[in-house]
PDB file of N, CA and C in Angstrom:
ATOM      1  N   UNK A   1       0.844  -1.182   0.000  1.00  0.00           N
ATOM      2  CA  UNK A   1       0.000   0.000   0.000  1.00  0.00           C
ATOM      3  C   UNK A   1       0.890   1.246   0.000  1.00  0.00           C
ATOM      4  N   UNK A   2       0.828   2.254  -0.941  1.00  0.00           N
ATOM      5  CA  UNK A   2       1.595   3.571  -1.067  1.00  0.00           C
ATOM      6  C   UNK A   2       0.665   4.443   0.289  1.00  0.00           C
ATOM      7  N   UNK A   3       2.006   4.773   0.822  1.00  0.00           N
ATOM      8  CA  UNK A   3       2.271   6.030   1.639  1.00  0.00           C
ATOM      9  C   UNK A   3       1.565   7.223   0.880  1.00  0.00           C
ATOM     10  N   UNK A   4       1.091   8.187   1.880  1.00  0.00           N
ATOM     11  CA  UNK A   4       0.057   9.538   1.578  1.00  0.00           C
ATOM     12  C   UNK A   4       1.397  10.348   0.673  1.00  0.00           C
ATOM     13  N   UNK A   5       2.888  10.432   1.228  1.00  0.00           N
ATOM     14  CA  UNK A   5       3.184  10.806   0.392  1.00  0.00           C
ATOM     15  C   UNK A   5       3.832  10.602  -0.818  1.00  0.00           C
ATOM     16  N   UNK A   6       3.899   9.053  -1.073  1.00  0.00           N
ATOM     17  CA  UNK A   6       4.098   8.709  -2.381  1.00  0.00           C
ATOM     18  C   UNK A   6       2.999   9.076  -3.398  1.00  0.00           C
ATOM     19  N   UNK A   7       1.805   8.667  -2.998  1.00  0.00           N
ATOM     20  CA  UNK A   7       0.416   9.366  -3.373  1.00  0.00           C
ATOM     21  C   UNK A   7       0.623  10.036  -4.154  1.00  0.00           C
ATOM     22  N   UNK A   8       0.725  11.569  -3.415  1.00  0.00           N
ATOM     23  CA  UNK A   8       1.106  12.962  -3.814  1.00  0.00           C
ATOM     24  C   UNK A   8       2.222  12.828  -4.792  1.00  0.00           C
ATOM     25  N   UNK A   9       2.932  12.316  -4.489  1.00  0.00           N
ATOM     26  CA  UNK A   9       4.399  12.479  -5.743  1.00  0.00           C
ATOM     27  C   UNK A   9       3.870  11.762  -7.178  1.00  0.00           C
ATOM     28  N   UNK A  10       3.241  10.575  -6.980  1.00  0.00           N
ATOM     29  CA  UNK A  10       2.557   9.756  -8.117  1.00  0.00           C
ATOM     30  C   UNK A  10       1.621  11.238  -8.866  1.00  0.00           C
ATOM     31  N   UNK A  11       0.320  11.971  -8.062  1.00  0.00           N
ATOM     32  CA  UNK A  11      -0.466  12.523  -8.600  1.00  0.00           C
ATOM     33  C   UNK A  11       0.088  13.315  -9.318  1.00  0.00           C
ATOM     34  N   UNK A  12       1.473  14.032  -8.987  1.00  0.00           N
ATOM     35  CA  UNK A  12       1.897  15.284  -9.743  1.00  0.00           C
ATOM     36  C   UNK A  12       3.017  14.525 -10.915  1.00  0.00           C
ATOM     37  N   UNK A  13       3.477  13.844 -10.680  1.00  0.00           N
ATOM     38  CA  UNK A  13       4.975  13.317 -11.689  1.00  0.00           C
ATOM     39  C   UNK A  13       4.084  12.386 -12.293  1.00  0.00           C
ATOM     40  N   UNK A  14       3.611  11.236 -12.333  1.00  0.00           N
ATOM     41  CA  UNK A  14       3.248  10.144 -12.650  1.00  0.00           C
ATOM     42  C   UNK A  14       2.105  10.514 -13.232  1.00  0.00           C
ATOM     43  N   UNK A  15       1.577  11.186 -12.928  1.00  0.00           N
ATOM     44  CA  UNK A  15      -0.769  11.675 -14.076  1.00  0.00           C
ATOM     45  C   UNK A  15      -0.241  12.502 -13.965  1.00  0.00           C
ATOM     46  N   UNK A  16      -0.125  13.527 -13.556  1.00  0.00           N
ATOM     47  CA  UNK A  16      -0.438  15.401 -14.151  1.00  0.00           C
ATOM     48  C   UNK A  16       0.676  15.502 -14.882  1.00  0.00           C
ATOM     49  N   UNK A  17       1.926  14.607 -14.732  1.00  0.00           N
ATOM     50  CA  UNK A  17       3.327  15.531 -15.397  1.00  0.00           C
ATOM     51  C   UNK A  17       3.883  14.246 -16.285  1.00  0.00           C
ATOM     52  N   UNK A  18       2.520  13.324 -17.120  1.00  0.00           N
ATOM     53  CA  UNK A  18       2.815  12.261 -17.755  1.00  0.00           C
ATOM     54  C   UNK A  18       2.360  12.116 -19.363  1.00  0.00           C
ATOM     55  N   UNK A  19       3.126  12.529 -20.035  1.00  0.00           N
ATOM     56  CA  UNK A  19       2.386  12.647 -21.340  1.00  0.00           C
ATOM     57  C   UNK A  19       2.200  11.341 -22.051  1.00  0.00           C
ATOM     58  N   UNK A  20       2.490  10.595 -22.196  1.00  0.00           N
ATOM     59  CA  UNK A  20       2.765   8.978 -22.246  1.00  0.00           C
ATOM     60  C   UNK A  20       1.743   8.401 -21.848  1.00  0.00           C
ATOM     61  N   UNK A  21       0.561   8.489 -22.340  1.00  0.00           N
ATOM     62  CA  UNK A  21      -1.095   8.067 -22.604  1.00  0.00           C
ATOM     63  C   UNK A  21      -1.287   6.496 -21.640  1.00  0.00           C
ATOM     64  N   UNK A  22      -0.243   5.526 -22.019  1.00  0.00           N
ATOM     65  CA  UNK A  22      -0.164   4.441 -21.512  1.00  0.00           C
ATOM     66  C   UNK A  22       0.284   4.291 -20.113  1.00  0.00           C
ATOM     67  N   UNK A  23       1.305   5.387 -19.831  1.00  0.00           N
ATOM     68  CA  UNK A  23       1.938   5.353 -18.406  1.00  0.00           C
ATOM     69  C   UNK A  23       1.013   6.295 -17.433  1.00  0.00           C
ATOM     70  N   UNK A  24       0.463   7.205 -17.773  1.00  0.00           N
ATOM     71  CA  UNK A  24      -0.636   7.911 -17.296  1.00  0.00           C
ATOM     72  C   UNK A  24      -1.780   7.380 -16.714  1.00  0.00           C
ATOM     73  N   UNK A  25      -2.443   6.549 -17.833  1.00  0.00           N
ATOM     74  CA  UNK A  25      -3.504   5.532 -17.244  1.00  0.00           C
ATOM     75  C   UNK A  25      -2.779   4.388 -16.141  1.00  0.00           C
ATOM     76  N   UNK A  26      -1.923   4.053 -16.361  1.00  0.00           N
ATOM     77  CA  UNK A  26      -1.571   3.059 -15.094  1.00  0.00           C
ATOM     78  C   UNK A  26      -1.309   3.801 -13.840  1.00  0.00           C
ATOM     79  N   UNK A  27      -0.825   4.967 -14.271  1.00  0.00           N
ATOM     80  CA  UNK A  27      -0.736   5.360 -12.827  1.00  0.00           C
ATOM     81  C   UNK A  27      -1.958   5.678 -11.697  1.00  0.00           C
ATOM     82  N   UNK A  28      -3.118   6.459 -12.781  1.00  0.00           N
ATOM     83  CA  UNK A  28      -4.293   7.162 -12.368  1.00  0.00           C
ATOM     84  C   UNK A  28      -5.035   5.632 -11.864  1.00  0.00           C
ATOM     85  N   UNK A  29      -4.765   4.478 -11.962  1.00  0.00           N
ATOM     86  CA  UNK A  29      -5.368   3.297 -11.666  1.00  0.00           C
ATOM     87  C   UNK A  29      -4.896   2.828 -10.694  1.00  0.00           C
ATOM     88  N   UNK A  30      -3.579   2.975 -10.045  1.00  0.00           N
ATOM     89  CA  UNK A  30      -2.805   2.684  -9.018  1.00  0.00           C
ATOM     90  C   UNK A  30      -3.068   3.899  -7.791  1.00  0.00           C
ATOM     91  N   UNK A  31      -2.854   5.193  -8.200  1.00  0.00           N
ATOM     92  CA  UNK A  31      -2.957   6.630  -7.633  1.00  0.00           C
ATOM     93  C   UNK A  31      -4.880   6.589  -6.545  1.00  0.00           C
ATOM     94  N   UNK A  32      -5.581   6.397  -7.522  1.00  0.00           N
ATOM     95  CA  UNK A  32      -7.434   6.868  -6.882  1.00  0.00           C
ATOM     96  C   UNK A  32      -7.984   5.985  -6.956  1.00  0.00           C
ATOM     97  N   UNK A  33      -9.042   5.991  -6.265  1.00  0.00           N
ATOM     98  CA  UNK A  33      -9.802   5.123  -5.760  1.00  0.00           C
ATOM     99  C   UNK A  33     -10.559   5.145  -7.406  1.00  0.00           C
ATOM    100  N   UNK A  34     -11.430   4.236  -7.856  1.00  0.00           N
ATOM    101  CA  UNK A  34     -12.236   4.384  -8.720  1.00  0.00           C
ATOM    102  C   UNK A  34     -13.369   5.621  -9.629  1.00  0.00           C
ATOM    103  N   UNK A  35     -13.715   5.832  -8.212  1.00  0.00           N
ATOM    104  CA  UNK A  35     -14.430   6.885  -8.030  1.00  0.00           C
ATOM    105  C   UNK A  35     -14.340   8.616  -7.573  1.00  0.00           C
ATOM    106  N   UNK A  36     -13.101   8.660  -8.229  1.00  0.00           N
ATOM    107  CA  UNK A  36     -11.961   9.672  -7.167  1.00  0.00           C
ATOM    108  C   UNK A  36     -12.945  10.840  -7.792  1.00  0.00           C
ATOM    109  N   UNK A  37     -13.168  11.798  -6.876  1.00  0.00           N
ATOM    110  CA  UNK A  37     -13.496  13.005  -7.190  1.00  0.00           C
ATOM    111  C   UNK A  37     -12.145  14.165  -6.995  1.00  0.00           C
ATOM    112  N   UNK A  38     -12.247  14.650  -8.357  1.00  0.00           N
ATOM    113  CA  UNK A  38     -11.439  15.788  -8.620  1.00  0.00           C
ATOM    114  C   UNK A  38     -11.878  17.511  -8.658  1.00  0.00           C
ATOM    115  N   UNK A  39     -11.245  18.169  -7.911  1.00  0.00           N
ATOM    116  CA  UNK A  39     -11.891  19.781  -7.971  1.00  0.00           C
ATOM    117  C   UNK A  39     -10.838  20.702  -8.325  1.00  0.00           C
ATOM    118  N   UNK A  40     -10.682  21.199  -9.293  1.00  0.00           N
ATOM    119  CA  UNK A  40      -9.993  22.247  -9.441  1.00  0.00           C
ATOM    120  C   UNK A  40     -11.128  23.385 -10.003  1.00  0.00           C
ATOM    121  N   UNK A  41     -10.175  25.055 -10.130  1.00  0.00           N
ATOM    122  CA  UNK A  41     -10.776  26.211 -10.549  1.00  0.00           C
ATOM    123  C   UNK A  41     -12.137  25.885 -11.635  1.00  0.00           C
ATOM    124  N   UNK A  42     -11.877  24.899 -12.638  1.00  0.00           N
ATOM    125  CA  UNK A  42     -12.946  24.665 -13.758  1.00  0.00           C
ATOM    126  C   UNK A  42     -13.807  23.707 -12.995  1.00  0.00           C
ATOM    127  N   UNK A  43     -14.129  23.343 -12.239  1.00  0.00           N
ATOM    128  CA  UNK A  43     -15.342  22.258 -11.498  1.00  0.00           C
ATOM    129  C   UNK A  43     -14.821  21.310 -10.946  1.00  0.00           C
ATOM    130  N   UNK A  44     -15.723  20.249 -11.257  1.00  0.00           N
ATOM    131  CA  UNK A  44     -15.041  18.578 -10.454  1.00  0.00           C
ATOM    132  C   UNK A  44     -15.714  17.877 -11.408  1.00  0.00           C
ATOM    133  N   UNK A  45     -14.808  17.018 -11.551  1.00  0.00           N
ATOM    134  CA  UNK A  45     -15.663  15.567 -12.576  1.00  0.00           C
ATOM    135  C   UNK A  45     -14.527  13.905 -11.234  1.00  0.00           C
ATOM    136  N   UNK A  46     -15.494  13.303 -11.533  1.00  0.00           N
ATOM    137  CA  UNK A  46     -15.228  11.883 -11.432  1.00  0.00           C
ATOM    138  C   UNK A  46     -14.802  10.931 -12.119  1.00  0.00           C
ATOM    139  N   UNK A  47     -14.122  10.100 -11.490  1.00  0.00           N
ATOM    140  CA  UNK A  47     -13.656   9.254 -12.396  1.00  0.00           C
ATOM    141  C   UNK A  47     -12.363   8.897 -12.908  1.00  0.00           C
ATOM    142  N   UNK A  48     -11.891   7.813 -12.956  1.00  0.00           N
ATOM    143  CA  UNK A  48     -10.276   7.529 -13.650  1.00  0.00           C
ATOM    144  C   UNK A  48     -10.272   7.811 -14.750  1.00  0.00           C
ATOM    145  N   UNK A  49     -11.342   7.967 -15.682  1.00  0.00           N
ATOM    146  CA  UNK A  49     -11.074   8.479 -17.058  1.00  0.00           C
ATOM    147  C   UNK A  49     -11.178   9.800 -16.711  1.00  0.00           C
ATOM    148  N   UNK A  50     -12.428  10.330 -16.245  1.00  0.00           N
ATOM    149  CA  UNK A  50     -11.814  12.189 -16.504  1.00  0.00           C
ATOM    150  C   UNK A  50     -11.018  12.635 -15.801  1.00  0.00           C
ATOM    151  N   UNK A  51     -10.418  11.960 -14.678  1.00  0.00           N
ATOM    152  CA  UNK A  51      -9.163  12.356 -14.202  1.00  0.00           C
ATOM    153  C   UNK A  51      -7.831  12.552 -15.502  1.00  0.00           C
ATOM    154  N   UNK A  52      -7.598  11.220 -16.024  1.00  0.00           N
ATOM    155  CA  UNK A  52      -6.960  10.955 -17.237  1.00  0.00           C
ATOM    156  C   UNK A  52      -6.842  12.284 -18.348  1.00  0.00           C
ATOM    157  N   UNK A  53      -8.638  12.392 -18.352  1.00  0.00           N
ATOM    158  CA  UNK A  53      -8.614  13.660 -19.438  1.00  0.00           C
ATOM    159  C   UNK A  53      -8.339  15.118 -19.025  1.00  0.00           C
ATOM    160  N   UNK A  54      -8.612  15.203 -17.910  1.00  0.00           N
ATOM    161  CA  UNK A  54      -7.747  16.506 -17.043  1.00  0.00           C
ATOM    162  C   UNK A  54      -6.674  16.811 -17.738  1.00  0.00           C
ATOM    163  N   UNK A  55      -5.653  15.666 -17.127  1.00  0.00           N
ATOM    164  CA  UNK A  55      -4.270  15.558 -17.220  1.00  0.00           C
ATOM    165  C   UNK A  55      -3.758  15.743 -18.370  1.00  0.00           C
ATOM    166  N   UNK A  56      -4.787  15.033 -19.671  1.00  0.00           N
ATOM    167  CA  UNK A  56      -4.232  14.922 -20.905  1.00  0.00           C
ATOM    168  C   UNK A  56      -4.335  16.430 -21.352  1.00  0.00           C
ATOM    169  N   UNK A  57      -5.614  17.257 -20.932  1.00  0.00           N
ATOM    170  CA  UNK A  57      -5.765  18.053 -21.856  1.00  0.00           C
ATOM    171  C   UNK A  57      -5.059  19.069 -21.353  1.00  0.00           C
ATOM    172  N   UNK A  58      -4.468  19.200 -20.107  1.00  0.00           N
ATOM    173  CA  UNK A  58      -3.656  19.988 -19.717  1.00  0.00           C
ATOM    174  C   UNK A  58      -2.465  20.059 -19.908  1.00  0.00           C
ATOM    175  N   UNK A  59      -1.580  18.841 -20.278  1.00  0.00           N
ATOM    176  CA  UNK A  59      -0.728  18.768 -21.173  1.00  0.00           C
ATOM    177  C   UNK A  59      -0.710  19.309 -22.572  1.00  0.00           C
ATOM    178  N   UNK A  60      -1.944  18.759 -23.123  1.00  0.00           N
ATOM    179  CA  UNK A  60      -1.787  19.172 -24.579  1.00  0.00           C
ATOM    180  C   UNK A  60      -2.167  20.477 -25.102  1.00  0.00           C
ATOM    181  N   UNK A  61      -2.242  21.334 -23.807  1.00  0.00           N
ATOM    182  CA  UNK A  61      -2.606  22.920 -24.337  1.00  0.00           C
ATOM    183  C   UNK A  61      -1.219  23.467 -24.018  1.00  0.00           C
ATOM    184  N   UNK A  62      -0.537  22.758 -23.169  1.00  0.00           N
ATOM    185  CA  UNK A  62       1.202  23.304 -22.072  1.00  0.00           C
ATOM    186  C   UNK A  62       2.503  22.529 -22.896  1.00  0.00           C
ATOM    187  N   UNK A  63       2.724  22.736 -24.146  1.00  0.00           N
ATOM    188  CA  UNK A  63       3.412  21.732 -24.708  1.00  0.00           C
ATOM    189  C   UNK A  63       4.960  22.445 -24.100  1.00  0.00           C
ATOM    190  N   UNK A  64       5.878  21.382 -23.133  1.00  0.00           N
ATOM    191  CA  UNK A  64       6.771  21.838 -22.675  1.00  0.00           C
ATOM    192  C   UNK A  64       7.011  22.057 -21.441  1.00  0.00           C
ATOM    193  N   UNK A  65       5.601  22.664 -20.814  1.00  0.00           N
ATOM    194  CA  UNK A  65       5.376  22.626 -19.597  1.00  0.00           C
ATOM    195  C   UNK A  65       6.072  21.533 -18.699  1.00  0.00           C
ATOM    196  N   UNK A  66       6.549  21.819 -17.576  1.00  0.00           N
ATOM    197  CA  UNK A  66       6.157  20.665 -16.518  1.00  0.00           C
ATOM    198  C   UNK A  66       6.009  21.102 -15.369  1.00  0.00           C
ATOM    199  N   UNK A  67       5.558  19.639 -14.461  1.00  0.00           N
ATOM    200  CA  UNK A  67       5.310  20.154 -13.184  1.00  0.00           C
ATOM    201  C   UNK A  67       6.498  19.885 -11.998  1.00  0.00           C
ATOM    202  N   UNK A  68       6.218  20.962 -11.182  1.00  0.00           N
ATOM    203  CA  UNK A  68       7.999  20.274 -10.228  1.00  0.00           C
ATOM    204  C   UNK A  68       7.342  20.429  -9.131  1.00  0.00           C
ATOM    205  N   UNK A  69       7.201  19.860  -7.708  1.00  0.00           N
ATOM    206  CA  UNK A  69       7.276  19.648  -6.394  1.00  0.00           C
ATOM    207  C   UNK A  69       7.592  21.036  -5.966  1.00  0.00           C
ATOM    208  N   UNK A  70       7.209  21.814  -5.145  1.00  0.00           N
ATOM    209  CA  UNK A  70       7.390  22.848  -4.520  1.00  0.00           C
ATOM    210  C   UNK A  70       7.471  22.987  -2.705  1.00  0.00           C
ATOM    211  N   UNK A  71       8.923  21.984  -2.504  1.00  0.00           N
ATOM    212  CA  UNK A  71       9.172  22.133  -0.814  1.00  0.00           C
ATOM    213  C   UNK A  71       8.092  19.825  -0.815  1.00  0.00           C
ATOM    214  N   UNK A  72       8.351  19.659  -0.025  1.00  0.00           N
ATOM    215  CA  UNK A  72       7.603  18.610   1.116  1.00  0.00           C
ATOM    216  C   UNK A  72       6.607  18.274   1.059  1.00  0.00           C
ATOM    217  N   UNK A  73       5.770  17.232   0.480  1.00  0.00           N
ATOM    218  CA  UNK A  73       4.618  16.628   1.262  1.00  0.00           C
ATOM    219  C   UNK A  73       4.629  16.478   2.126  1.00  0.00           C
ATOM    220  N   UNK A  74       3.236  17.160   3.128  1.00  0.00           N
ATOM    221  CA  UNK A  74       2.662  17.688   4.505  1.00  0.00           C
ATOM    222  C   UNK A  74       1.460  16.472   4.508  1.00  0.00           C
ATOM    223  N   UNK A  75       1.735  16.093   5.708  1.00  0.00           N
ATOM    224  CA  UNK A  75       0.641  14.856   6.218  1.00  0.00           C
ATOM    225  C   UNK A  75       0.176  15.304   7.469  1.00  0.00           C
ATOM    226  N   UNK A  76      -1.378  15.157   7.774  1.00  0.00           N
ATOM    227  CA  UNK A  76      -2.001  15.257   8.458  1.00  0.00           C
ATOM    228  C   UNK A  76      -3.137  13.934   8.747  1.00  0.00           C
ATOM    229  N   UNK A  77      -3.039  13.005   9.106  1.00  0.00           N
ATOM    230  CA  UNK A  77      -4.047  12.346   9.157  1.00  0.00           C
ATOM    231  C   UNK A  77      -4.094  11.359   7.917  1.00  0.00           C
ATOM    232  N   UNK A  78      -5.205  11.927   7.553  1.00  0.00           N
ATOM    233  CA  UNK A  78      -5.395  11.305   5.708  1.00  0.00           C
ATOM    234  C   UNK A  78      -5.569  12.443   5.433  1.00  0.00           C
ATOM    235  N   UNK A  79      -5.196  13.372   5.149  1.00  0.00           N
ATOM    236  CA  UNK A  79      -4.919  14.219   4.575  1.00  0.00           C
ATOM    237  C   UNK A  79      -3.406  14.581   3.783  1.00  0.00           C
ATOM    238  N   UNK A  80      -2.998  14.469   2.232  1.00  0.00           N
ATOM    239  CA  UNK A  80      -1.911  14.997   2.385  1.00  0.00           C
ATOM    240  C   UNK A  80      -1.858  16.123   1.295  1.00  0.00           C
ATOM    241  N   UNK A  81      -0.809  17.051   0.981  1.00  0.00           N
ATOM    242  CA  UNK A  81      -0.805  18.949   0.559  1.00  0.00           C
ATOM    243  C   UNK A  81       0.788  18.787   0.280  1.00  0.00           C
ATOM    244  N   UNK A  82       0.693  19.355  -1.181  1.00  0.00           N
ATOM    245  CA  UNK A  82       1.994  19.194  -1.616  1.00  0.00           C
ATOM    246  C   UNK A  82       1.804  20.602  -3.021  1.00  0.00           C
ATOM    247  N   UNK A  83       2.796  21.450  -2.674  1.00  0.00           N
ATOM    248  CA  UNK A  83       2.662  22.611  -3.689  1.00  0.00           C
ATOM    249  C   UNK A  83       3.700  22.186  -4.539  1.00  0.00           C
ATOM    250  N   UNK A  84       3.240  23.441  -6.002  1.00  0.00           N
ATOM    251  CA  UNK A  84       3.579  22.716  -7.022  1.00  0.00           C
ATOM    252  C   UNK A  84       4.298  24.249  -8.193  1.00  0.00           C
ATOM    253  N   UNK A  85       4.870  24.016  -8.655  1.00  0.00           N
ATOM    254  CA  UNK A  85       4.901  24.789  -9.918  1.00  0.00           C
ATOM    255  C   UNK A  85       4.892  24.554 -11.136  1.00  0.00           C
ATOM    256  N   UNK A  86       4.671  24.883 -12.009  1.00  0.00           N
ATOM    257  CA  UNK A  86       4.480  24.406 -13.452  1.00  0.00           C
ATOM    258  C   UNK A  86       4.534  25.745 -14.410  1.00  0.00           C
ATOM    259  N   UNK A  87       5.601  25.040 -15.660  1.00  0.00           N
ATOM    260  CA  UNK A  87       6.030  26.108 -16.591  1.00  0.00           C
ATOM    261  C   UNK A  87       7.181  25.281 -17.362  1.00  0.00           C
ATOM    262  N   UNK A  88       7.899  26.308 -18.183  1.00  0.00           N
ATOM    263  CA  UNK A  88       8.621  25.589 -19.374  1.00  0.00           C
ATOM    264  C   UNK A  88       9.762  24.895 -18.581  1.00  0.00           C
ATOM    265  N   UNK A  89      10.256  23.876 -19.297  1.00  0.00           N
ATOM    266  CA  UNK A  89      10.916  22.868 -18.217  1.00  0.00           C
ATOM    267  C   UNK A  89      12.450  23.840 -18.319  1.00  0.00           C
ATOM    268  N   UNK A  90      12.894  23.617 -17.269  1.00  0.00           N
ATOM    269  CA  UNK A  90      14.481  24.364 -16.936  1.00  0.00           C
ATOM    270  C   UNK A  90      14.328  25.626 -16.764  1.00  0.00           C
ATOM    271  N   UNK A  91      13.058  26.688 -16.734  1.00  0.00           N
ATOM    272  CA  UNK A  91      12.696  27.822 -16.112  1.00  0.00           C
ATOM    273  C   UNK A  91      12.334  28.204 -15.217  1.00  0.00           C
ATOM    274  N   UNK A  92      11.918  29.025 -14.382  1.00  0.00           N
ATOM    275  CA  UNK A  92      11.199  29.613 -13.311  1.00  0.00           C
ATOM    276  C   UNK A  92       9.374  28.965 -13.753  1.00  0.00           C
ATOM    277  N   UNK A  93       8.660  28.638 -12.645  1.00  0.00           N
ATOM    278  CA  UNK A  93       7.108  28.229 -13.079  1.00  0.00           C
ATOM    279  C   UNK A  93       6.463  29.865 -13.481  1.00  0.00           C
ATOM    280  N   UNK A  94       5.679  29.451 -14.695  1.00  0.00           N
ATOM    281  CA  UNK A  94       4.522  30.329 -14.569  1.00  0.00           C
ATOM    282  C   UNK A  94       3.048  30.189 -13.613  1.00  0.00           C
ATOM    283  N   UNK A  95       2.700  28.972 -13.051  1.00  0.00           N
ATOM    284  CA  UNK A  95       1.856  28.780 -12.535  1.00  0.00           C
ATOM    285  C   UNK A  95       2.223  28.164 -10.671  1.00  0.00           C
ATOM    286  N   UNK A  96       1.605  28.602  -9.784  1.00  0.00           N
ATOM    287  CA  UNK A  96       1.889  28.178  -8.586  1.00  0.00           C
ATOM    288  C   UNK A  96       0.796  27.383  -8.333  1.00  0.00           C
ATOM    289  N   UNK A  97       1.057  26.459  -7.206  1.00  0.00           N
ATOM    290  CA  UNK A  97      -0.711  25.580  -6.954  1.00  0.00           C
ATOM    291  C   UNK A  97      -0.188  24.533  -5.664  1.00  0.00           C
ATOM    292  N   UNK A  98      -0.972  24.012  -5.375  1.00  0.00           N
ATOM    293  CA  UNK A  98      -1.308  22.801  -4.737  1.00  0.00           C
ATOM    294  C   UNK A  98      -2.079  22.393  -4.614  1.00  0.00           C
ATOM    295  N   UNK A  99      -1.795  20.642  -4.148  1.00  0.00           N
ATOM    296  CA  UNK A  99      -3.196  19.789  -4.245  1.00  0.00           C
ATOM    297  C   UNK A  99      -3.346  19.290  -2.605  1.00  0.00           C
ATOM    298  N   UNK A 100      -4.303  18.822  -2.367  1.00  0.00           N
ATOM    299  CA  UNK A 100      -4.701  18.695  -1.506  1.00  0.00           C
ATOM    300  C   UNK A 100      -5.743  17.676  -1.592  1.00  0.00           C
ATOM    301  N   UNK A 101      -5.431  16.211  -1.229  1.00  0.00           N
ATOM    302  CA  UNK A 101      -5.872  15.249  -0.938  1.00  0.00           C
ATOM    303  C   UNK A 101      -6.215  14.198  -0.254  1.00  0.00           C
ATOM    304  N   UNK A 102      -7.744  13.787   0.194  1.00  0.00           N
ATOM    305  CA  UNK A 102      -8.042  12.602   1.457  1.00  0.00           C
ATOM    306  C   UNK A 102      -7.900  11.427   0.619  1.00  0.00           C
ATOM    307  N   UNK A 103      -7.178  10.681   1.596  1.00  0.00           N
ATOM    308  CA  UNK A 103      -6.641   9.141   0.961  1.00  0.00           C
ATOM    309  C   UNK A 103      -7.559   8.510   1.782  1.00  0.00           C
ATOM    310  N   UNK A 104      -8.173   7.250   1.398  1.00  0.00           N
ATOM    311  CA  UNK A 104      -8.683   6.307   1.966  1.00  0.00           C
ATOM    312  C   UNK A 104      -8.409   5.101   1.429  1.00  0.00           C
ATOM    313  N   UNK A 105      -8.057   3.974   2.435  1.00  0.00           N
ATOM    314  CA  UNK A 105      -7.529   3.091   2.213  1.00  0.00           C
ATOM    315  C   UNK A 105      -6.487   3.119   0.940  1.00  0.00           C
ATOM    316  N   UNK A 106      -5.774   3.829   1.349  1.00  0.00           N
ATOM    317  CA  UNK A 106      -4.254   3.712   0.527  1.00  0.00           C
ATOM    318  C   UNK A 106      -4.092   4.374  -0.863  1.00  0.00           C
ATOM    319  N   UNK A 107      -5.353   5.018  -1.134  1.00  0.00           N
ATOM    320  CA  UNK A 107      -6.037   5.586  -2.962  1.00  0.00           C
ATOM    321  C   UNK A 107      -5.829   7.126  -2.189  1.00  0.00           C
ATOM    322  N   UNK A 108      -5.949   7.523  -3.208  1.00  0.00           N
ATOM    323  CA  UNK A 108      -6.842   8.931  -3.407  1.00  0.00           C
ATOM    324  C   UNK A 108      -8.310   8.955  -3.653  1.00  0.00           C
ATOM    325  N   UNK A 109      -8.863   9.761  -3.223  1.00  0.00           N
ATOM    326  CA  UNK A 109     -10.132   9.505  -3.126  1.00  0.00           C
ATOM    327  C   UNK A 109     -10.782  10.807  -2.795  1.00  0.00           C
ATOM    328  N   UNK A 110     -10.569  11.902  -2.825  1.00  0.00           N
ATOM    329  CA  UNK A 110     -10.672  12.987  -3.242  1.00  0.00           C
ATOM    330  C   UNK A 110      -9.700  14.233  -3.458  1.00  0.00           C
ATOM    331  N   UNK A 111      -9.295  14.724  -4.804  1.00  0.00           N
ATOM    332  CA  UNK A 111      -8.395  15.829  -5.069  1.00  0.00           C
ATOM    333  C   UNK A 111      -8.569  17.585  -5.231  1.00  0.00           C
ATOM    334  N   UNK A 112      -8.387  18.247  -4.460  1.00  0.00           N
ATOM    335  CA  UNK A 112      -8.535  19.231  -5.030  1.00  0.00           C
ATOM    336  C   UNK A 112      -7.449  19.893  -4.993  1.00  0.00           C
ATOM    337  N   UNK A 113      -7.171  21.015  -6.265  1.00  0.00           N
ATOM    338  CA  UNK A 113      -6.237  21.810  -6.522  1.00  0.00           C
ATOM    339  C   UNK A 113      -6.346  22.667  -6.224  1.00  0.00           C
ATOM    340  N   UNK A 114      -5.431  24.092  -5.976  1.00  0.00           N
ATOM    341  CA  UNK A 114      -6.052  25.540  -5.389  1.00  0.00           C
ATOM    342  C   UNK A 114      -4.838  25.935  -6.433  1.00  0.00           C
ATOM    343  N   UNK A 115      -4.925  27.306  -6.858  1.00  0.00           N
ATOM    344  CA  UNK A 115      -4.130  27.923  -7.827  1.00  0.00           C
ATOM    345  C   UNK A 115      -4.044  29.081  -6.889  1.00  0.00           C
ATOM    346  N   UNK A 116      -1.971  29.181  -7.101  1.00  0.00           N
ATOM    347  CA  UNK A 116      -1.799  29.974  -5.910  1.00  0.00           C
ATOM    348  C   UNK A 116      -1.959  31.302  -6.610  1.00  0.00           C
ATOM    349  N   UNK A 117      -2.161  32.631  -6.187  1.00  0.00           N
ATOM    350  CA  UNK A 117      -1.600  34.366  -7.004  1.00  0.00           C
ATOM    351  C   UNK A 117      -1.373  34.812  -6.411  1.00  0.00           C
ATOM    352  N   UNK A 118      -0.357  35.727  -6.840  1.00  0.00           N
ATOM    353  CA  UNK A 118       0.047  37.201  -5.971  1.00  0.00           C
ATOM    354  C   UNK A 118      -1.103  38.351  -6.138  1.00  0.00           C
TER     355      UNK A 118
END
């Protein structure tokens, strides 16, 4: 069973920072529960596939982009919070964020993102 913060490292490197269609889906199948509910700024959808399509389509608008770890996954409970940056790879991020997720029984099982601003 993966640790809350392997979890977190899987959600951001492994699905959000995975362009590799095949390695993406295995992860998002290993990463959430079935039924994982996802919330970021644009709504929430369910699901290992629209999780999948999140990821994909957020890649395929960010060609270059990636995402990097920003400091420590923070555990609380089942709770774990891990900030993030994302932007052209070997630059400073254009985007700040973190996710913030309840694990149950060893999944993810609900995600939400917050988008950081000055």
């Amino acid at each position: 069973m993966a640790t809350i913060p392997e979890l977190m490292q899987a959600n951001l490197l492994e699905v959000f920072n995975e362009r590799d269609a095949e390695r993406r889906r295995a992860a998002v199948a290993r990463t959430y529960v079935a039924d994982v509910d996802f919330s970021d700024p644009e709504g929430t959808v369910t699901g290992h596939e629209a999780v999948d399509e999140k990821a994909r389509d957020l890649l395929d608008r960010s060609p270059g982009f990636v995402f990097t770890p920003d400091g420590p996954v923070r555990v609380a409970r089942d709770l774990g919070h891990l900030a993030w940056g994302f932007g052209p790879e070997g630059e400073p991020p254009v985007v700040r964020g973190m996710d913030i997720a309840l694990v149950e029984d060893g999944l993810i099982a609900r995600l939400y993102t917050l988008l950081l601003t000055d």
